[in-house]
Every structure is written in structure tokens, then in C-alpha cells.
N, C-alpha and C. Protein backbone atom coordinates (compact mmCIF):
# COMPACT_ATOMS: atom_id res chain seq x y z
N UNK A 1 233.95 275.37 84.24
CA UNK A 1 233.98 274.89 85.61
C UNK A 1 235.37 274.41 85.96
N UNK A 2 235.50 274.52 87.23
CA UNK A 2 237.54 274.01 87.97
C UNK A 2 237.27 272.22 88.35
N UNK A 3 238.46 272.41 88.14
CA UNK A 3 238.71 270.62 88.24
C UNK A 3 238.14 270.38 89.65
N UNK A 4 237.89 271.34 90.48
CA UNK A 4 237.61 271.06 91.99
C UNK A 4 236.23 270.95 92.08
N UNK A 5 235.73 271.78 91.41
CA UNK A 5 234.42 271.54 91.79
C UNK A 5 233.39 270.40 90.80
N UNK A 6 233.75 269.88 89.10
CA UNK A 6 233.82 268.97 88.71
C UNK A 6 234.00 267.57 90.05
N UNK A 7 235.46 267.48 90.55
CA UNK A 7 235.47 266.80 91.15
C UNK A 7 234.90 266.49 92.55
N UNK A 8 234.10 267.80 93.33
CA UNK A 8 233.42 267.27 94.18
C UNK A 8 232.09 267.09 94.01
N UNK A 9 231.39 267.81 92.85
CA UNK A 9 230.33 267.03 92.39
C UNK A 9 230.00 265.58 92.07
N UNK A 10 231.28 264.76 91.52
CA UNK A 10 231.43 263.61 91.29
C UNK A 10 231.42 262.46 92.50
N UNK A 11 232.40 263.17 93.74
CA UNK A 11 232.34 262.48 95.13
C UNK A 11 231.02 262.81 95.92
N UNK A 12 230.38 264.02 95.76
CA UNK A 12 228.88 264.16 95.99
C UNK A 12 228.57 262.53 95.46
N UNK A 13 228.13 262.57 94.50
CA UNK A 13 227.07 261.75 93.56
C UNK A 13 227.35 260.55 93.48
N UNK A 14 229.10 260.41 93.74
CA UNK A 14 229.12 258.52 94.17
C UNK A 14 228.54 258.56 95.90
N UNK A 15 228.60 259.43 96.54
CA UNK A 15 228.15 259.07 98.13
C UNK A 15 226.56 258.92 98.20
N UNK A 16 226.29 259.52 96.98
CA UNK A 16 224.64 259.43 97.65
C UNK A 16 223.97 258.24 96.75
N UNK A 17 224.80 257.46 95.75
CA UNK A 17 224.73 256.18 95.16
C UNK A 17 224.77 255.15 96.11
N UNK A 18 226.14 255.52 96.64
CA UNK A 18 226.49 254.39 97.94
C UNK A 18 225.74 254.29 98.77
N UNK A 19 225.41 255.55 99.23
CA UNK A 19 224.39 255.64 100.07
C UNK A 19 222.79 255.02 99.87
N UNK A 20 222.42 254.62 98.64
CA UNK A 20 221.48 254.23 98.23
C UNK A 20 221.28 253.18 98.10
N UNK A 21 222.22 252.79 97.44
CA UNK A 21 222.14 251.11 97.07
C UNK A 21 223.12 250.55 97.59
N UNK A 22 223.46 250.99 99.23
CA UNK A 22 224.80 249.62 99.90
C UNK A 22 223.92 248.55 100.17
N UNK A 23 222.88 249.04 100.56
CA UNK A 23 221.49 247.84 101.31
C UNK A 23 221.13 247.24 100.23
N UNK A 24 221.66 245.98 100.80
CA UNK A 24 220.97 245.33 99.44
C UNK A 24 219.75 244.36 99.71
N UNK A 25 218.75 244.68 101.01
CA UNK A 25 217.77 244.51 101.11
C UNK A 25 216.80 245.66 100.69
N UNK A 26 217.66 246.53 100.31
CA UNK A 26 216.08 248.25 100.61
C UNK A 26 215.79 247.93 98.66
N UNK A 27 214.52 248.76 99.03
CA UNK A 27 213.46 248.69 98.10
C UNK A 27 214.09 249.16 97.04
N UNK A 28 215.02 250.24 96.60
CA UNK A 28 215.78 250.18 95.24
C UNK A 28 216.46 249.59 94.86
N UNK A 29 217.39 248.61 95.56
CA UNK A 29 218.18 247.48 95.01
C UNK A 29 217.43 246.33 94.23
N UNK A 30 216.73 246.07 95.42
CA UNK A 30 215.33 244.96 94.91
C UNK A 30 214.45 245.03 93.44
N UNK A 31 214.33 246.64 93.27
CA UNK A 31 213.62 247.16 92.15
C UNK A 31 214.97 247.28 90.70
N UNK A 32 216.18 247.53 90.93
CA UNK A 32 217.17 247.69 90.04
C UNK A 32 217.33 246.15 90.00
N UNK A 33 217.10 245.12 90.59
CA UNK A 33 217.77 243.86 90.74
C UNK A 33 216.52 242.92 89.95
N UNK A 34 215.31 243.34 90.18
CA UNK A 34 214.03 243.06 89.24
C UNK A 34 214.46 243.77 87.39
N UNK A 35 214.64 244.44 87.64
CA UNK A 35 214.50 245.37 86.21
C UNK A 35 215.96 244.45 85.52
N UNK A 36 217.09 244.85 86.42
CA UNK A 36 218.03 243.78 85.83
C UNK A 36 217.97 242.23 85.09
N UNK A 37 217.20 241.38 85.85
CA UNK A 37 217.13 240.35 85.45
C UNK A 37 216.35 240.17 84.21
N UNK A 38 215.62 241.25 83.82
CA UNK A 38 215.15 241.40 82.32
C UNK A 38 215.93 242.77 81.59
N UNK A 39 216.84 242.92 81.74
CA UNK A 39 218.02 243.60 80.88
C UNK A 39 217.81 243.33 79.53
N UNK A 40 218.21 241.84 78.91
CA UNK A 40 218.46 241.31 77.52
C UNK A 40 216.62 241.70 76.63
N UNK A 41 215.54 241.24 77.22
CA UNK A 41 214.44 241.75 76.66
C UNK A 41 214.29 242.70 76.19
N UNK A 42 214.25 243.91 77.67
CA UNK A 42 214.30 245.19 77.67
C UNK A 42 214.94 245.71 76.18
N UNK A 43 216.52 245.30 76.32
CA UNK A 43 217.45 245.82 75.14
C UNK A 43 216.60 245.74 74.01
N UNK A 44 216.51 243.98 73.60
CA UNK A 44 215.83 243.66 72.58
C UNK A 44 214.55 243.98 71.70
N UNK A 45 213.54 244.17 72.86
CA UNK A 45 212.26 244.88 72.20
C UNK A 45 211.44 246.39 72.78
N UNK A 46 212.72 246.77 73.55
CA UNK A 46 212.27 248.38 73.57
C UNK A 46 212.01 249.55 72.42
N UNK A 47 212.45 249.21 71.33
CA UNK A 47 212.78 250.36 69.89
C UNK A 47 211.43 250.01 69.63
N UNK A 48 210.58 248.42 69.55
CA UNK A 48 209.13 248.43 69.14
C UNK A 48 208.25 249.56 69.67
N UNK A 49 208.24 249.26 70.87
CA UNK A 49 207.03 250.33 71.85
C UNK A 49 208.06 251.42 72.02
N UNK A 50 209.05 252.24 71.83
CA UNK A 50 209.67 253.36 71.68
C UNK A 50 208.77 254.34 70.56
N UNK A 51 209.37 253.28 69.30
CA UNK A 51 208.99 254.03 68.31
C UNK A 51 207.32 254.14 67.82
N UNK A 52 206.34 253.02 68.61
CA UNK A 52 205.03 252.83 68.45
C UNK A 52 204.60 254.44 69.25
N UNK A 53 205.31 254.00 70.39
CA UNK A 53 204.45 255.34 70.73
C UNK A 53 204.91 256.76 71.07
N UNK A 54 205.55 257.07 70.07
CA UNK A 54 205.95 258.24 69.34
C UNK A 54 204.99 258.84 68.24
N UNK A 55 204.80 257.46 67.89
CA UNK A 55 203.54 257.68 66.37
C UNK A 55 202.20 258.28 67.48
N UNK A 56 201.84 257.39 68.05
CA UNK A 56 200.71 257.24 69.02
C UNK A 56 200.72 258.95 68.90
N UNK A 57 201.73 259.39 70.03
CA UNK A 57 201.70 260.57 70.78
C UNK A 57 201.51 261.54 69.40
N UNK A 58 201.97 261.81 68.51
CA UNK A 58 201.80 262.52 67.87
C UNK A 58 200.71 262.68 66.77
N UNK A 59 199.93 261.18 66.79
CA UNK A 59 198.81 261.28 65.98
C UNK A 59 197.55 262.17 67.01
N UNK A 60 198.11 261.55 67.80
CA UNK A 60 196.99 262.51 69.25
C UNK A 60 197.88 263.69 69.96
N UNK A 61 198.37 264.56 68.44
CA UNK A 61 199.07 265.95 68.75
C UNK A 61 199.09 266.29 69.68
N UNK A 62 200.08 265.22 70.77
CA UNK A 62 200.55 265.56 72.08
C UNK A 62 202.04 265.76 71.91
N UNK A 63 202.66 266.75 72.14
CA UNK A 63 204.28 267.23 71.80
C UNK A 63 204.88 267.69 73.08
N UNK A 64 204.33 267.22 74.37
CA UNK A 64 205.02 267.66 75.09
C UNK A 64 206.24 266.92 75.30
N UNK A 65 207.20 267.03 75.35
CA UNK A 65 208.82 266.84 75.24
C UNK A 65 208.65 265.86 76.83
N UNK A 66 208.52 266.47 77.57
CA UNK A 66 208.74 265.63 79.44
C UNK A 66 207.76 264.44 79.35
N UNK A 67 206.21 264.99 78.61
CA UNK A 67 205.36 263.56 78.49
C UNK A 67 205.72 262.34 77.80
N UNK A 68 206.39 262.64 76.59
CA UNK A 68 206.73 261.84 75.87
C UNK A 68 207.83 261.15 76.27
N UNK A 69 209.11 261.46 77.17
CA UNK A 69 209.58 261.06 77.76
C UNK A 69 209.49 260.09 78.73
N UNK A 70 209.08 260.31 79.63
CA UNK A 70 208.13 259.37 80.89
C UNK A 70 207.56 258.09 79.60
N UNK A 71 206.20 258.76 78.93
CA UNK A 71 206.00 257.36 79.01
C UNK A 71 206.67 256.65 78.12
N UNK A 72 207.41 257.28 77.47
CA UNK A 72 208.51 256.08 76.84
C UNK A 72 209.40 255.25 77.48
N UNK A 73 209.57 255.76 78.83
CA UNK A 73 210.49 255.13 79.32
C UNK A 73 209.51 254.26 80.16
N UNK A 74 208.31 254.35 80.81
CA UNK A 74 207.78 253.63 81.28
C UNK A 74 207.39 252.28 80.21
N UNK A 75 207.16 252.68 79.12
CA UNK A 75 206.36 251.67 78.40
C UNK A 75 207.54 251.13 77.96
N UNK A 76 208.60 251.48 77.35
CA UNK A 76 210.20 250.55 76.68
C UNK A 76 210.60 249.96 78.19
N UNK A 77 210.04 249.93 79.08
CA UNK A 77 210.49 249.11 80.09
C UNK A 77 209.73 248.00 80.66
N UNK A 78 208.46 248.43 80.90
CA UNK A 78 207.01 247.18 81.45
C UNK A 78 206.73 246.71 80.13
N UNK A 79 206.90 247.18 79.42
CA UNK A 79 206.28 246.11 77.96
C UNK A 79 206.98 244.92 77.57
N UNK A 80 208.55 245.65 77.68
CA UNK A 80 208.90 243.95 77.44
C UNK A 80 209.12 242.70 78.18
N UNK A 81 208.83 243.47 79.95
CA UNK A 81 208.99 242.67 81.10
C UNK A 81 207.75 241.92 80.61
N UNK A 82 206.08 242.64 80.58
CA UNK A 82 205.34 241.79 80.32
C UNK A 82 205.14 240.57 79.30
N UNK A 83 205.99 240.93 78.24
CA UNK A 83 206.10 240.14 76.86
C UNK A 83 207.20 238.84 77.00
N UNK A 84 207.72 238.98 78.36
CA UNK A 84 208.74 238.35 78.77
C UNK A 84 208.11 237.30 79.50
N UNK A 85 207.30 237.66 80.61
CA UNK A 85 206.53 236.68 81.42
C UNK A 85 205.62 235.83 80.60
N UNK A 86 204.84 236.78 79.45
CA UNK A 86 203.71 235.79 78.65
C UNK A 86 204.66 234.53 77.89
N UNK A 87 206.17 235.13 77.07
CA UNK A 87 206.73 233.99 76.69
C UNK A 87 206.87 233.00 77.89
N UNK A 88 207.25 233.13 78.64
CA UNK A 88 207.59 232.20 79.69
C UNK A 88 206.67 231.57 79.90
N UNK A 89 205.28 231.83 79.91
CA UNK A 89 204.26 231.02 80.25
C UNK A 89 203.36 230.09 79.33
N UNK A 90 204.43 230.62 77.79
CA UNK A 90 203.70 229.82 76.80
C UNK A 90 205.14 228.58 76.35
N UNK A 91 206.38 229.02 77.10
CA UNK A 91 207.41 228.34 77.08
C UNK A 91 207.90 228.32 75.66
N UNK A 92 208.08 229.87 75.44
CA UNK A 92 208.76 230.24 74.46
C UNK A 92 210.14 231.07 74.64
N UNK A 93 209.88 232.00 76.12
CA UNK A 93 211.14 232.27 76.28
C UNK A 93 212.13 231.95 75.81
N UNK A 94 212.53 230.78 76.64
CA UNK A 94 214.24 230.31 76.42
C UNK A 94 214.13 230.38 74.78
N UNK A 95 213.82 229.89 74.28
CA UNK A 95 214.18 229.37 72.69
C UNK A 95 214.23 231.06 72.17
N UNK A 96 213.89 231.68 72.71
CA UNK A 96 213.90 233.10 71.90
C UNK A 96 215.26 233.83 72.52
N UNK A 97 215.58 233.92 73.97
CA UNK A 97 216.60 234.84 74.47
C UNK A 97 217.35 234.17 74.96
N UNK A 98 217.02 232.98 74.89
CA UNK A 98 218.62 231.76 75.98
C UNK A 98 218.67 230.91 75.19
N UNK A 99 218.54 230.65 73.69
CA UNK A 99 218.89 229.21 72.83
C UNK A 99 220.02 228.40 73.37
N UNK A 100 221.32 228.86 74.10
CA UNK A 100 222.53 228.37 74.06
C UNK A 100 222.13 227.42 75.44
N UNK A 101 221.30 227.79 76.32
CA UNK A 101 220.75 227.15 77.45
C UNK A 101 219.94 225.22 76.35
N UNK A 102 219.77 225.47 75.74
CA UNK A 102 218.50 224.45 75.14
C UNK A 102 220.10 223.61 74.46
N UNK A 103 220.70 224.00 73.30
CA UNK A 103 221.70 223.41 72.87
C UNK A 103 222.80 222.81 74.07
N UNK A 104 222.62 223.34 74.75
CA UNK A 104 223.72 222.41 76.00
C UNK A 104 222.58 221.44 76.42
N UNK A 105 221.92 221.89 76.53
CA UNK A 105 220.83 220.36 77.14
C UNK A 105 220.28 219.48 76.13
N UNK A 106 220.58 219.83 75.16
CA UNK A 106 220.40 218.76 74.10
C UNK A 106 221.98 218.02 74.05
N UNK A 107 222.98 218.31 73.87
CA UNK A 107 224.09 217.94 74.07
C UNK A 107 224.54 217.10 74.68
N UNK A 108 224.30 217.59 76.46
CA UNK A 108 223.95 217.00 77.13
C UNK A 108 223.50 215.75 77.10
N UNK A 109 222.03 215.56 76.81
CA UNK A 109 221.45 214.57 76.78
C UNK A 109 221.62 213.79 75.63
N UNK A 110 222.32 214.04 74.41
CA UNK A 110 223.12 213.03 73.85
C UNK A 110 224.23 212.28 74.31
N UNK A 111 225.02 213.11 75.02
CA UNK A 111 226.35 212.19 75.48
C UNK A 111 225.91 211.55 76.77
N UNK A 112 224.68 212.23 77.50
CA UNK A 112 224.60 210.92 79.05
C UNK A 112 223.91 210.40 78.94
């Protein structure tokens, strides 16, 4: 391929980015801006339910390549959001993915 058309594929594909997410009220910002704020989880315990259900899929000799895809990416993504909210509600979170949050407030509350 020519450097020209490389390069207007590239100015294609930043315009229709821009075009997507300048609003930062519309429904995909909102949804990238949700998914963001559980980034560090995500990272952290996606390889569990990745690799769980790989086994899954293949004990139930399902090999389709696009299926297995999807729901891996669906499940390495809502699983750890959900595993995220249950810590939070048993107030385990922080101590698991923000310790440095808890040590300043202990700190804190030694010196004031």
C-alpha cells in the first residue's frame, strides 16, 4: 500500500473518532467513561474469566473462533465490573485496588 492512501485511511479513522466521541454527553462517551473508571479491575481479574471460559467453551465443543471471542470479551469485562461493585459493598474494595488511599488516611490521622 502508498504512503497516501495508508495516510488517508488514518485521517478517515481519526475523523470518525472525533466525530464520535467530541460529545461528551452522547451515549458512547458515557459508556467508555463507565468502563474506564473500572480499568484497574478489568486489567487485574480479566485472565480469570478469560481463561475459565475457554475451558467452558471447549468442554461444550464449541470452537467457533467469533463466539469465543464476543463472549470473552463480554465476560473479561462485566465480570470484573460486577466483582468490583460486590467488593465495594462488602467494603473490601479499597484495601484490595486503592491500599495507598487507606495508608494516607491512616497517616493522616496520626499526625492530626
Amino acid at each position: 500500500m502508498s504512503v497516501k492512501i495508508v495516510m488517508k485511511k488514518c485521517t478517515e479513522t481519526f475523523w470518525i473518532f472525533k466525530k464520535l466521541f467530541s460529545n461528551e454527553s452522547s451515549s458512547h462517551v458515557k459508556f467508555l467513561s463507565f468502563i474506564g473508571r473500572y480499568s484497574l479491575e478489568i486489567y487485574v481479574i480479566h485472565c480469570v474469566f478469560t481463561s475459565s471460559n475457554r475451558v467452558v467453551l471447549s468442554k461444550l465443543h464449541i470452537s467457533n473462533f467469533w463466539l469465543n471471542i464476543v463472549c470473552n470479551i463480554l465476560i473479561s469485562i462485566t465480570d470484573p465490573i460486577c466483582i468490583s461493585f460486590i467488593l465495594k459493598k462488602l467494603n473490601f474494595h479499597q484495601k484490595l485496588f486503592k491500599p495507598i488511599t487507606l495508608i494516607y488516611k491512616r497517616r493522616n490521622a496520626k499526625n492530626g
